[in-house]
C-alpha atoms as a PDB file:
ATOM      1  CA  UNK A   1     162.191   9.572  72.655  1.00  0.00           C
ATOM      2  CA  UNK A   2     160.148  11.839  70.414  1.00  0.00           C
ATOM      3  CA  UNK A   3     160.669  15.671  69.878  1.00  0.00           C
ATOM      4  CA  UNK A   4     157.515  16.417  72.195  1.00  0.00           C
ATOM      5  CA  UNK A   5     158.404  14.409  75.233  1.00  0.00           C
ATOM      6  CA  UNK A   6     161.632  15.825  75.268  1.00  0.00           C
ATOM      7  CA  UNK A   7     160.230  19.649  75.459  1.00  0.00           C
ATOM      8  CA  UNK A   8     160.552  21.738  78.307  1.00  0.00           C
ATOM      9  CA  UNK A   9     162.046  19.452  80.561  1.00  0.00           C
ATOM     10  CA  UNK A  10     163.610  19.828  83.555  1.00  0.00           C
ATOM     11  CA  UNK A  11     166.655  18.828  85.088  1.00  0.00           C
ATOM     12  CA  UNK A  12     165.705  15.070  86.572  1.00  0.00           C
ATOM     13  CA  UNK A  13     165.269  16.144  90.443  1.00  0.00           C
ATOM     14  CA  UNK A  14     167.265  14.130  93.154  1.00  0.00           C
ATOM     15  CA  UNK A  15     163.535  13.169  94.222  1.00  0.00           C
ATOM     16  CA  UNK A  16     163.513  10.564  91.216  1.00  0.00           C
ATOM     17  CA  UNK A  17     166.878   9.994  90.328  1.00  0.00           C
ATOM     18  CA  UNK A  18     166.389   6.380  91.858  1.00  0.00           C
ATOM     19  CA  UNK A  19     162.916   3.752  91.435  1.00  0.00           C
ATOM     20  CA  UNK A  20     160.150   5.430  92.504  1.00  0.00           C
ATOM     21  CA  UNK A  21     156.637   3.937  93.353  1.00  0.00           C
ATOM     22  CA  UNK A  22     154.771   2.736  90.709  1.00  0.00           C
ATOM     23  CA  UNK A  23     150.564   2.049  90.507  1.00  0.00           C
ATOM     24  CA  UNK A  24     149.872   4.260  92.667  1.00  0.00           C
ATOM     25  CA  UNK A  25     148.802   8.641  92.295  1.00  0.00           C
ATOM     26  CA  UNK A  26     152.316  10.167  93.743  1.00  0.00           C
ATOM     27  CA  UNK A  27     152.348  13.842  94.391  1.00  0.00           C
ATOM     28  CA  UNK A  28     154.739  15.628  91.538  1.00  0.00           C
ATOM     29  CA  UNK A  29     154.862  19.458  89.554  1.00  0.00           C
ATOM     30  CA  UNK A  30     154.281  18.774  85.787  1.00  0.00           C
ATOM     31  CA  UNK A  31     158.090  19.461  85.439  1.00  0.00           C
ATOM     32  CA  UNK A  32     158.777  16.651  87.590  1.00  0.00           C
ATOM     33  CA  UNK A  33     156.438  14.455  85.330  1.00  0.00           C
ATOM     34  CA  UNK A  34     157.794  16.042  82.391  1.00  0.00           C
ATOM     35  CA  UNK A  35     161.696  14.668  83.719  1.00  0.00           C
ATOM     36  CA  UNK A  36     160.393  10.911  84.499  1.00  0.00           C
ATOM     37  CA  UNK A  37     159.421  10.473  81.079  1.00  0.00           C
ATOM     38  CA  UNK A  38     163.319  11.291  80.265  1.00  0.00           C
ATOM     39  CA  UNK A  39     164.297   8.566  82.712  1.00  0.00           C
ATOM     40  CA  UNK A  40     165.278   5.531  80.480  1.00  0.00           C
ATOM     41  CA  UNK A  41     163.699   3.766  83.520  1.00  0.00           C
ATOM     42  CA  UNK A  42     160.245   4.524  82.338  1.00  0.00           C
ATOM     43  CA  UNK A  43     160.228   5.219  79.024  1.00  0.00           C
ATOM     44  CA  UNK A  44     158.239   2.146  78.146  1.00  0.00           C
ATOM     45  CA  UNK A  45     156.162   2.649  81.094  1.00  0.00           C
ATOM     46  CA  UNK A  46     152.493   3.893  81.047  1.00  0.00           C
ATOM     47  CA  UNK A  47     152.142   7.360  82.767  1.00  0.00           C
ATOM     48  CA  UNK A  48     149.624   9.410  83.643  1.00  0.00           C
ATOM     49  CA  UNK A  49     148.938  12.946  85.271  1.00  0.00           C
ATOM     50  CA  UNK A  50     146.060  14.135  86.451  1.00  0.00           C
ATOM     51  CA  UNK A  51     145.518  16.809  89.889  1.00  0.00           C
ATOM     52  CA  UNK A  52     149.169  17.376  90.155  1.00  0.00           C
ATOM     53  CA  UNK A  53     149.884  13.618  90.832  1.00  0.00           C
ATOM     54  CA  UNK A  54     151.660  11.264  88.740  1.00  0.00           C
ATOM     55  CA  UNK A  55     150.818   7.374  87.888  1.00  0.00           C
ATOM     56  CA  UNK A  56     153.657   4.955  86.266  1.00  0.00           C
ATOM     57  CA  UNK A  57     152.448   1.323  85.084  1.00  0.00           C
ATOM     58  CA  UNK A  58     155.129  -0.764  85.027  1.00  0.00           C
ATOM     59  CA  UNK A  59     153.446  -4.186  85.195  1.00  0.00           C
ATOM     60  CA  UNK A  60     154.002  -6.172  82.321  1.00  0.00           C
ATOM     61  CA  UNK A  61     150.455  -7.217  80.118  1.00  0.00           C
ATOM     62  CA  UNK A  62     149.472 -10.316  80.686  1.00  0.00           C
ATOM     63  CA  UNK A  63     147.392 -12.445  78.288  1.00  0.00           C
ATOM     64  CA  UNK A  64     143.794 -12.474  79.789  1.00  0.00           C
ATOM     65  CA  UNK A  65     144.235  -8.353  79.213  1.00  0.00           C
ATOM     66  CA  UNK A  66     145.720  -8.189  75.975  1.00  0.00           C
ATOM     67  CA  UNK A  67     143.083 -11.182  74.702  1.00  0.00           C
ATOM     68  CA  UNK A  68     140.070  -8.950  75.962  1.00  0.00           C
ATOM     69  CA  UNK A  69     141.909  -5.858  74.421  1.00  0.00           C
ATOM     70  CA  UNK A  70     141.828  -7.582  71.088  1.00  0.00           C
ATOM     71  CA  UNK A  71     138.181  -8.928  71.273  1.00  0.00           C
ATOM     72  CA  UNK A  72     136.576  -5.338  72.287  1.00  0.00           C
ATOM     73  CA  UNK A  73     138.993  -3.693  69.176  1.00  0.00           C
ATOM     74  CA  UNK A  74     138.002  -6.114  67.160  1.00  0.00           C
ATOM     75  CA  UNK A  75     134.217  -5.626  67.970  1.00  0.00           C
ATOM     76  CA  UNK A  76     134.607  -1.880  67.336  1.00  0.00           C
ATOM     77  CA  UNK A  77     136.050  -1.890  63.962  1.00  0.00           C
ATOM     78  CA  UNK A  78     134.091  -4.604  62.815  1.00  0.00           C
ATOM     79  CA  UNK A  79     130.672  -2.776  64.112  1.00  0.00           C
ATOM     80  CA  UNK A  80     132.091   0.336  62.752  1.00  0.00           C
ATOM     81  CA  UNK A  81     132.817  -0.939  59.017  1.00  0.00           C
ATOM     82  CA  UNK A  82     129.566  -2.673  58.796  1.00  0.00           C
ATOM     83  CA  UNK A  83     127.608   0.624  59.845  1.00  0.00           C
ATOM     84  CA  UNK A  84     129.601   2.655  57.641  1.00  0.00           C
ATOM     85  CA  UNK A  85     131.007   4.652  60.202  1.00  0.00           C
ATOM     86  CA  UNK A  86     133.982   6.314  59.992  1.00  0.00           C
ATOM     87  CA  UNK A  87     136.689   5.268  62.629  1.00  0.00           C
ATOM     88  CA  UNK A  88     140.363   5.610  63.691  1.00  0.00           C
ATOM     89  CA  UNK A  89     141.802   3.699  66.829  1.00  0.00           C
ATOM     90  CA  UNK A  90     144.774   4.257  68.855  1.00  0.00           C
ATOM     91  CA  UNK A  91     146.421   1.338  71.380  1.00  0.00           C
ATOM     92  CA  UNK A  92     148.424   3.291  73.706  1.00  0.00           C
ATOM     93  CA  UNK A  93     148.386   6.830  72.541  1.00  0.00           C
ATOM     94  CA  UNK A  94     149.135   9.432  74.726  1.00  0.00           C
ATOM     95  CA  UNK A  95     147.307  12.035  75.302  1.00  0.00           C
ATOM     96  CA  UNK A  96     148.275  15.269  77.084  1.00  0.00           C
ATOM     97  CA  UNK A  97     147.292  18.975  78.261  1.00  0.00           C
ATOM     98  CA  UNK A  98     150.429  20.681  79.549  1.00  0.00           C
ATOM     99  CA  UNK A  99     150.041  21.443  83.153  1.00  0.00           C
ATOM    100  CA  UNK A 100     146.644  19.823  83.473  1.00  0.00           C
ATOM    101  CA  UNK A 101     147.114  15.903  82.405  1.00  0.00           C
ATOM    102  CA  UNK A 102     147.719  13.120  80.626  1.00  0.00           C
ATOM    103  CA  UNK A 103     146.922   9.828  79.453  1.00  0.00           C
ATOM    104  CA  UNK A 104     147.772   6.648  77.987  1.00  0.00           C
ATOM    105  CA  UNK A 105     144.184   4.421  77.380  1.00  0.00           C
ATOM    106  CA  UNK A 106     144.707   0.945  76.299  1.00  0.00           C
ATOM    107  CA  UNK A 107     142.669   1.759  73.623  1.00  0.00           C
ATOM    108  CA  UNK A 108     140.872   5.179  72.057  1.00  0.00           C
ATOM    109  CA  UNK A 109     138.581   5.560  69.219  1.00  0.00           C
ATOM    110  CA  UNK A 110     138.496   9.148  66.780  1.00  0.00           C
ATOM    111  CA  UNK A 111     134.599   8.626  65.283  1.00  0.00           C
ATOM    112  CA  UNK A 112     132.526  10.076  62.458  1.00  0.00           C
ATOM    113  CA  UNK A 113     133.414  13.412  61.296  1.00  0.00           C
ATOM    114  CA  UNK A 114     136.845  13.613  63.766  1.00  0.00           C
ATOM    115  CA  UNK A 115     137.835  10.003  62.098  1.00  0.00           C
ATOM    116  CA  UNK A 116     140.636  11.842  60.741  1.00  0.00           C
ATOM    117  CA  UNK A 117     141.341  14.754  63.048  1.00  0.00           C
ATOM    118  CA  UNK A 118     144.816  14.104  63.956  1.00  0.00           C
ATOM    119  CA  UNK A 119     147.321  13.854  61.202  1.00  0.00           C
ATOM    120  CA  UNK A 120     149.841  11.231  60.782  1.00  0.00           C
ATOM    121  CA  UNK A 121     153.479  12.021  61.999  1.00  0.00           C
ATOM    122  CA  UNK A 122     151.748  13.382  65.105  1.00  0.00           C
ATOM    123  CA  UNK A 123     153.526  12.289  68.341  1.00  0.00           C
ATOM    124  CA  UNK A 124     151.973  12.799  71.718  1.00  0.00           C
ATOM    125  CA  UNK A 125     148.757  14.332  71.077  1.00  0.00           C
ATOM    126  CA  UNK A 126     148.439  17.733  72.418  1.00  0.00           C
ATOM    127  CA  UNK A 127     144.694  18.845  73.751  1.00  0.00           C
ATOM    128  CA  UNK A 128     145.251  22.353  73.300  1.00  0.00           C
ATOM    129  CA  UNK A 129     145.396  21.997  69.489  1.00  0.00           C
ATOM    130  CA  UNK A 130     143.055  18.824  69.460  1.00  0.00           C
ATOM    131  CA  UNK A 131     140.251  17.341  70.554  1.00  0.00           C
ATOM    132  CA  UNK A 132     140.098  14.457  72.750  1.00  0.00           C
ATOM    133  CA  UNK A 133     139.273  11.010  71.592  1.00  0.00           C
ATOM    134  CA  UNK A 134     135.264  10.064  71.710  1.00  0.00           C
ATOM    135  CA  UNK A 135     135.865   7.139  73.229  1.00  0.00           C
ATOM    136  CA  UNK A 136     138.508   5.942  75.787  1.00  0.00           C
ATOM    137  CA  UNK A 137     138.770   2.863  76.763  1.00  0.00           C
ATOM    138  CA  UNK A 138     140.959   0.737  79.982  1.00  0.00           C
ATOM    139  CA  UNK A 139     141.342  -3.068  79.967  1.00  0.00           C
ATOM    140  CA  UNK A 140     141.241  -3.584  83.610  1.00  0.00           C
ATOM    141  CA  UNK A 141     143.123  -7.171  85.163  1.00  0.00           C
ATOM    142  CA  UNK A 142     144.240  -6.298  88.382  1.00  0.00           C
ATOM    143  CA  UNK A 143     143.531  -2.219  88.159  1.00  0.00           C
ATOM    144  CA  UNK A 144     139.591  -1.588  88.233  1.00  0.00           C
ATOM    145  CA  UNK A 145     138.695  -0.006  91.051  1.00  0.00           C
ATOM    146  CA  UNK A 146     141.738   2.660  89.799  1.00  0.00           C
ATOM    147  CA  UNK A 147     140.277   2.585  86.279  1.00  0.00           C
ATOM    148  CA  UNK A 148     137.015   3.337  87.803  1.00  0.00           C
ATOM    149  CA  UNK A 149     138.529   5.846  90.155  1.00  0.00           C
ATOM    150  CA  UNK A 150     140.688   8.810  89.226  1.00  0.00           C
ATOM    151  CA  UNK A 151     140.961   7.781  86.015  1.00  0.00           C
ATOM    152  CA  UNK A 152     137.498   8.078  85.458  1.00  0.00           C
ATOM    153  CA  UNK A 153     137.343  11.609  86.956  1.00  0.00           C
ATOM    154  CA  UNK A 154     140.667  12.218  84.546  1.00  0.00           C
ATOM    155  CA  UNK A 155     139.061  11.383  81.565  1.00  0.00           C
ATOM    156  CA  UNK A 156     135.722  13.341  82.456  1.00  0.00           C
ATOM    157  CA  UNK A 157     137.498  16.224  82.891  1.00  0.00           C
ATOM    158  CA  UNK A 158     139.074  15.486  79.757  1.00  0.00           C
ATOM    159  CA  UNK A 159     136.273  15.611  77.829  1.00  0.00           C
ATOM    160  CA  UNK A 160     135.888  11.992  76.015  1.00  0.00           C
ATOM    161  CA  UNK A 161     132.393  11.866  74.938  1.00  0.00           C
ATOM    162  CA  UNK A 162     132.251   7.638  76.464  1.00  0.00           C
ATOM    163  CA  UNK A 163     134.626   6.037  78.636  1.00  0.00           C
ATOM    164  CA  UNK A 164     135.048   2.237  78.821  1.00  0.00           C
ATOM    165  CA  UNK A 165     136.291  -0.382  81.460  1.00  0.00           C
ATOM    166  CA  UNK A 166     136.571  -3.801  80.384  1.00  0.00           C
ATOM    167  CA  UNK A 167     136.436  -6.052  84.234  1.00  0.00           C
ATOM    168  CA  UNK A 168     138.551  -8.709  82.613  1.00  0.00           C
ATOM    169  CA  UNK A 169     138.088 -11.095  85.518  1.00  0.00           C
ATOM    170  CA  UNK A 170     134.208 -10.817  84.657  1.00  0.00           C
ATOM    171  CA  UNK A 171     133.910 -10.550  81.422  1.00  0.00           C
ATOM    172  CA  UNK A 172     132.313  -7.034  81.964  1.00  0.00           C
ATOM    173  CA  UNK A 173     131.926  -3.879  80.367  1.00  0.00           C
ATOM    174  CA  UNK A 174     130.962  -0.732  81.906  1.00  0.00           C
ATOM    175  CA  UNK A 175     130.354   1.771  79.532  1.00  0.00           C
ATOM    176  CA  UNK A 176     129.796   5.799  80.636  1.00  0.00           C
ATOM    177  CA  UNK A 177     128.793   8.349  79.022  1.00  0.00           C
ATOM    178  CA  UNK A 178     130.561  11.985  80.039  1.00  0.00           C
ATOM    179  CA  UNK A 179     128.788  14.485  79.963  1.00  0.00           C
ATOM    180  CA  UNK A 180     129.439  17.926  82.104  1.00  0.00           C
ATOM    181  CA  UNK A 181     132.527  16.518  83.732  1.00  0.00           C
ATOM    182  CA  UNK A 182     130.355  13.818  84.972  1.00  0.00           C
ATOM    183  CA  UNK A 183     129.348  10.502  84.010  1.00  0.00           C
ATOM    184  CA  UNK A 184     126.501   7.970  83.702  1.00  0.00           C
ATOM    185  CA  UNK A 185     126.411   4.097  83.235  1.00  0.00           C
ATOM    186  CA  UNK A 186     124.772   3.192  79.601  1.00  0.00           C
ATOM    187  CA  UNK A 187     123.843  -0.138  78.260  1.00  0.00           C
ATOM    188  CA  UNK A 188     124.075   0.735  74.514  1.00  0.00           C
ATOM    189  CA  UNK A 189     126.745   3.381  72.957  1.00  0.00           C
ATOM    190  CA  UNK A 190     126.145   6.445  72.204  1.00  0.00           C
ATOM    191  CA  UNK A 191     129.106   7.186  69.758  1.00  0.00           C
ATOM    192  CA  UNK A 192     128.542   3.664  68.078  1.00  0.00           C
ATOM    193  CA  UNK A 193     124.837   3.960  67.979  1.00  0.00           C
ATOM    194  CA  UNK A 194     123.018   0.742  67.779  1.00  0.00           C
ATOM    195  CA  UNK A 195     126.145  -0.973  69.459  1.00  0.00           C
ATOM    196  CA  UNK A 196     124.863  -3.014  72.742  1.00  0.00           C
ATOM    197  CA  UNK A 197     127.337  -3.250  75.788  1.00  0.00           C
ATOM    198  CA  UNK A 198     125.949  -6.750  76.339  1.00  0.00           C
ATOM    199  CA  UNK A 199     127.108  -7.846  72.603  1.00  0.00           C
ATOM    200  CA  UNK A 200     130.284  -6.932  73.384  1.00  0.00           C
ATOM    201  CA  UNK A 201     130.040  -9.066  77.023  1.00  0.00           C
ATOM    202  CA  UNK A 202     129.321 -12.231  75.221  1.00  0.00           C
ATOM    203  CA  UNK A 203     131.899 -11.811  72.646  1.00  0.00           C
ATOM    204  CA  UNK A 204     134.434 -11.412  76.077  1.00  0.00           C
ATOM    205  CA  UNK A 205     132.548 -14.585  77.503  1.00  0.00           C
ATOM    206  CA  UNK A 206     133.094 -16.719  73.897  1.00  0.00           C
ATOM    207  CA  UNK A 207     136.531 -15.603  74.005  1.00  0.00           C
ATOM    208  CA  UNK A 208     136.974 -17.730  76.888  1.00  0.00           C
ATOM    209  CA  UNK A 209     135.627 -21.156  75.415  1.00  0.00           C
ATOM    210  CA  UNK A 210     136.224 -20.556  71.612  1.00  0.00           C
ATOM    211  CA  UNK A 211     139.037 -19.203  69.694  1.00  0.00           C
ATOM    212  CA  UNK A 212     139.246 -15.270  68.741  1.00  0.00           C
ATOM    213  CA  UNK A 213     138.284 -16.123  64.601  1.00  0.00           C
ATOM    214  CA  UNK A 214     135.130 -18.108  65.614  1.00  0.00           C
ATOM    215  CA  UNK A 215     134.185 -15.091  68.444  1.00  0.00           C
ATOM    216  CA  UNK A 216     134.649 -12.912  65.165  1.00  0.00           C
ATOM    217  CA  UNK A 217     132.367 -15.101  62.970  1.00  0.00           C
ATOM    218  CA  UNK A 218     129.440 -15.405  65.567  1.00  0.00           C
ATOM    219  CA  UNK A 219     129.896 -11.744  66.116  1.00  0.00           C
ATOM    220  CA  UNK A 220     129.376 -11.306  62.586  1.00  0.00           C
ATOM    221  CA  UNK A 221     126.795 -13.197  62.471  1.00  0.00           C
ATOM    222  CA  UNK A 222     125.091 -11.090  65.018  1.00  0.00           C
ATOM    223  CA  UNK A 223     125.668  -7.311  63.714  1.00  0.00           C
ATOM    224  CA  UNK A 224     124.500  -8.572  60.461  1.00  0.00           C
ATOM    225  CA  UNK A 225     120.964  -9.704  61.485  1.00  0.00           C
END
């Protein structure tokens, strides 16, 4: 466990000394959050905290999800490097403001002039020193209606500039952009400008009759034109 999830925690209450619930919002004090994470029963779990609840994700990642996971990165760096524009991504970072929330996206994107804004070495990253990612994003199997739920209020509130859901049993994409603490559907990004959400749909569709190199070579093909 890492120096900053071991902070300030408290004793593990008799509350959650045994399983607890998981995928589902379960009423808990940060502190209480703060003592799950110390549980070696969910240390490899995905958490989350938002409106003094707690979420653990214990389900394992399946291969439909962690195809489409690989496909959208893919489709972002790619995009990114032939724009010239510069990009850092994160697969499971955490993200946290003590007190308030935190996160785990499947995937988050630093952009343009914040490419670099948190230094290597950095553990959980705290959102009282930094700024949140400009682009969340949540691979969504068996979970969308929650991805499009609280966690979309979450990451409003958290500030993201766009948040992603990938519907992985369409093939979908439904891109937001946050603005205000609220959000709005787009069809074309706004922090990867020129990038079309429907590009990014057929790339998930090819991915289901073609391998991921040729999905890479046709999109190719495509951002170069």
């Amino acid at each position: 466990m890492s120096q900053a999830q071991t902070e300030a925690l408290a004793p593990i209450p008799a509350a959650i000394s045994t399983p607890i619930s998981t995928e589902e919002w379960l009423p808990a004090t940060w502190q209480d959050y703060l003592a799950i994470l110390a549980a070696p029963t969910y240390q490899n779990a995905k958490t989350y905290y938002y409106n003094d609840r707690l979420r653990i994700e214990m389900a394992p990642v399946g291969y439909d999800h962690s195809s489409d996971n690989n496909v959208i990165s893919f489709a972002i760096s790619l995009f990114a490097s032939l724009k010239g524009i510069p990009l850092n991504g994160l697969i499971n970072c955490s993200f946290r403001k003590p007190e308030i929330h935190e996160c785990q996206p499947d995937l988050a994107y630093y952009l343009g002039e914040s490419a670099q804004a948190i230094p290597r070495g950095t553990g959980i990253v705290d959102l009282g020193r930094y700024t949140p990612p400009q682009l969340a994003i949540e691979i969504a199997n068996t979970s969308l209606s929650e991805d499009l739920g609280q966690k979309r209020l979450m990451y409003e509130e958290m500030g993201v500039s766009e948040y992603w859901v990938v519907d992985v049993q369409k093939a979908q994409v439904i891109a937001l952009a946050v603005e205000n603490q609220g959000s709005k559907r787009i069809t074309q990004s706004q922090v990867l400008p020129g990038l079309a959400i429907a590009l990014l749909e057929e790339a998930l569709r090819r991915s289901r009759q073609i391998d991921q190199a040729q999905v890479g070579a046709w999109l190719l093909t495509q951002l170069q034109q």
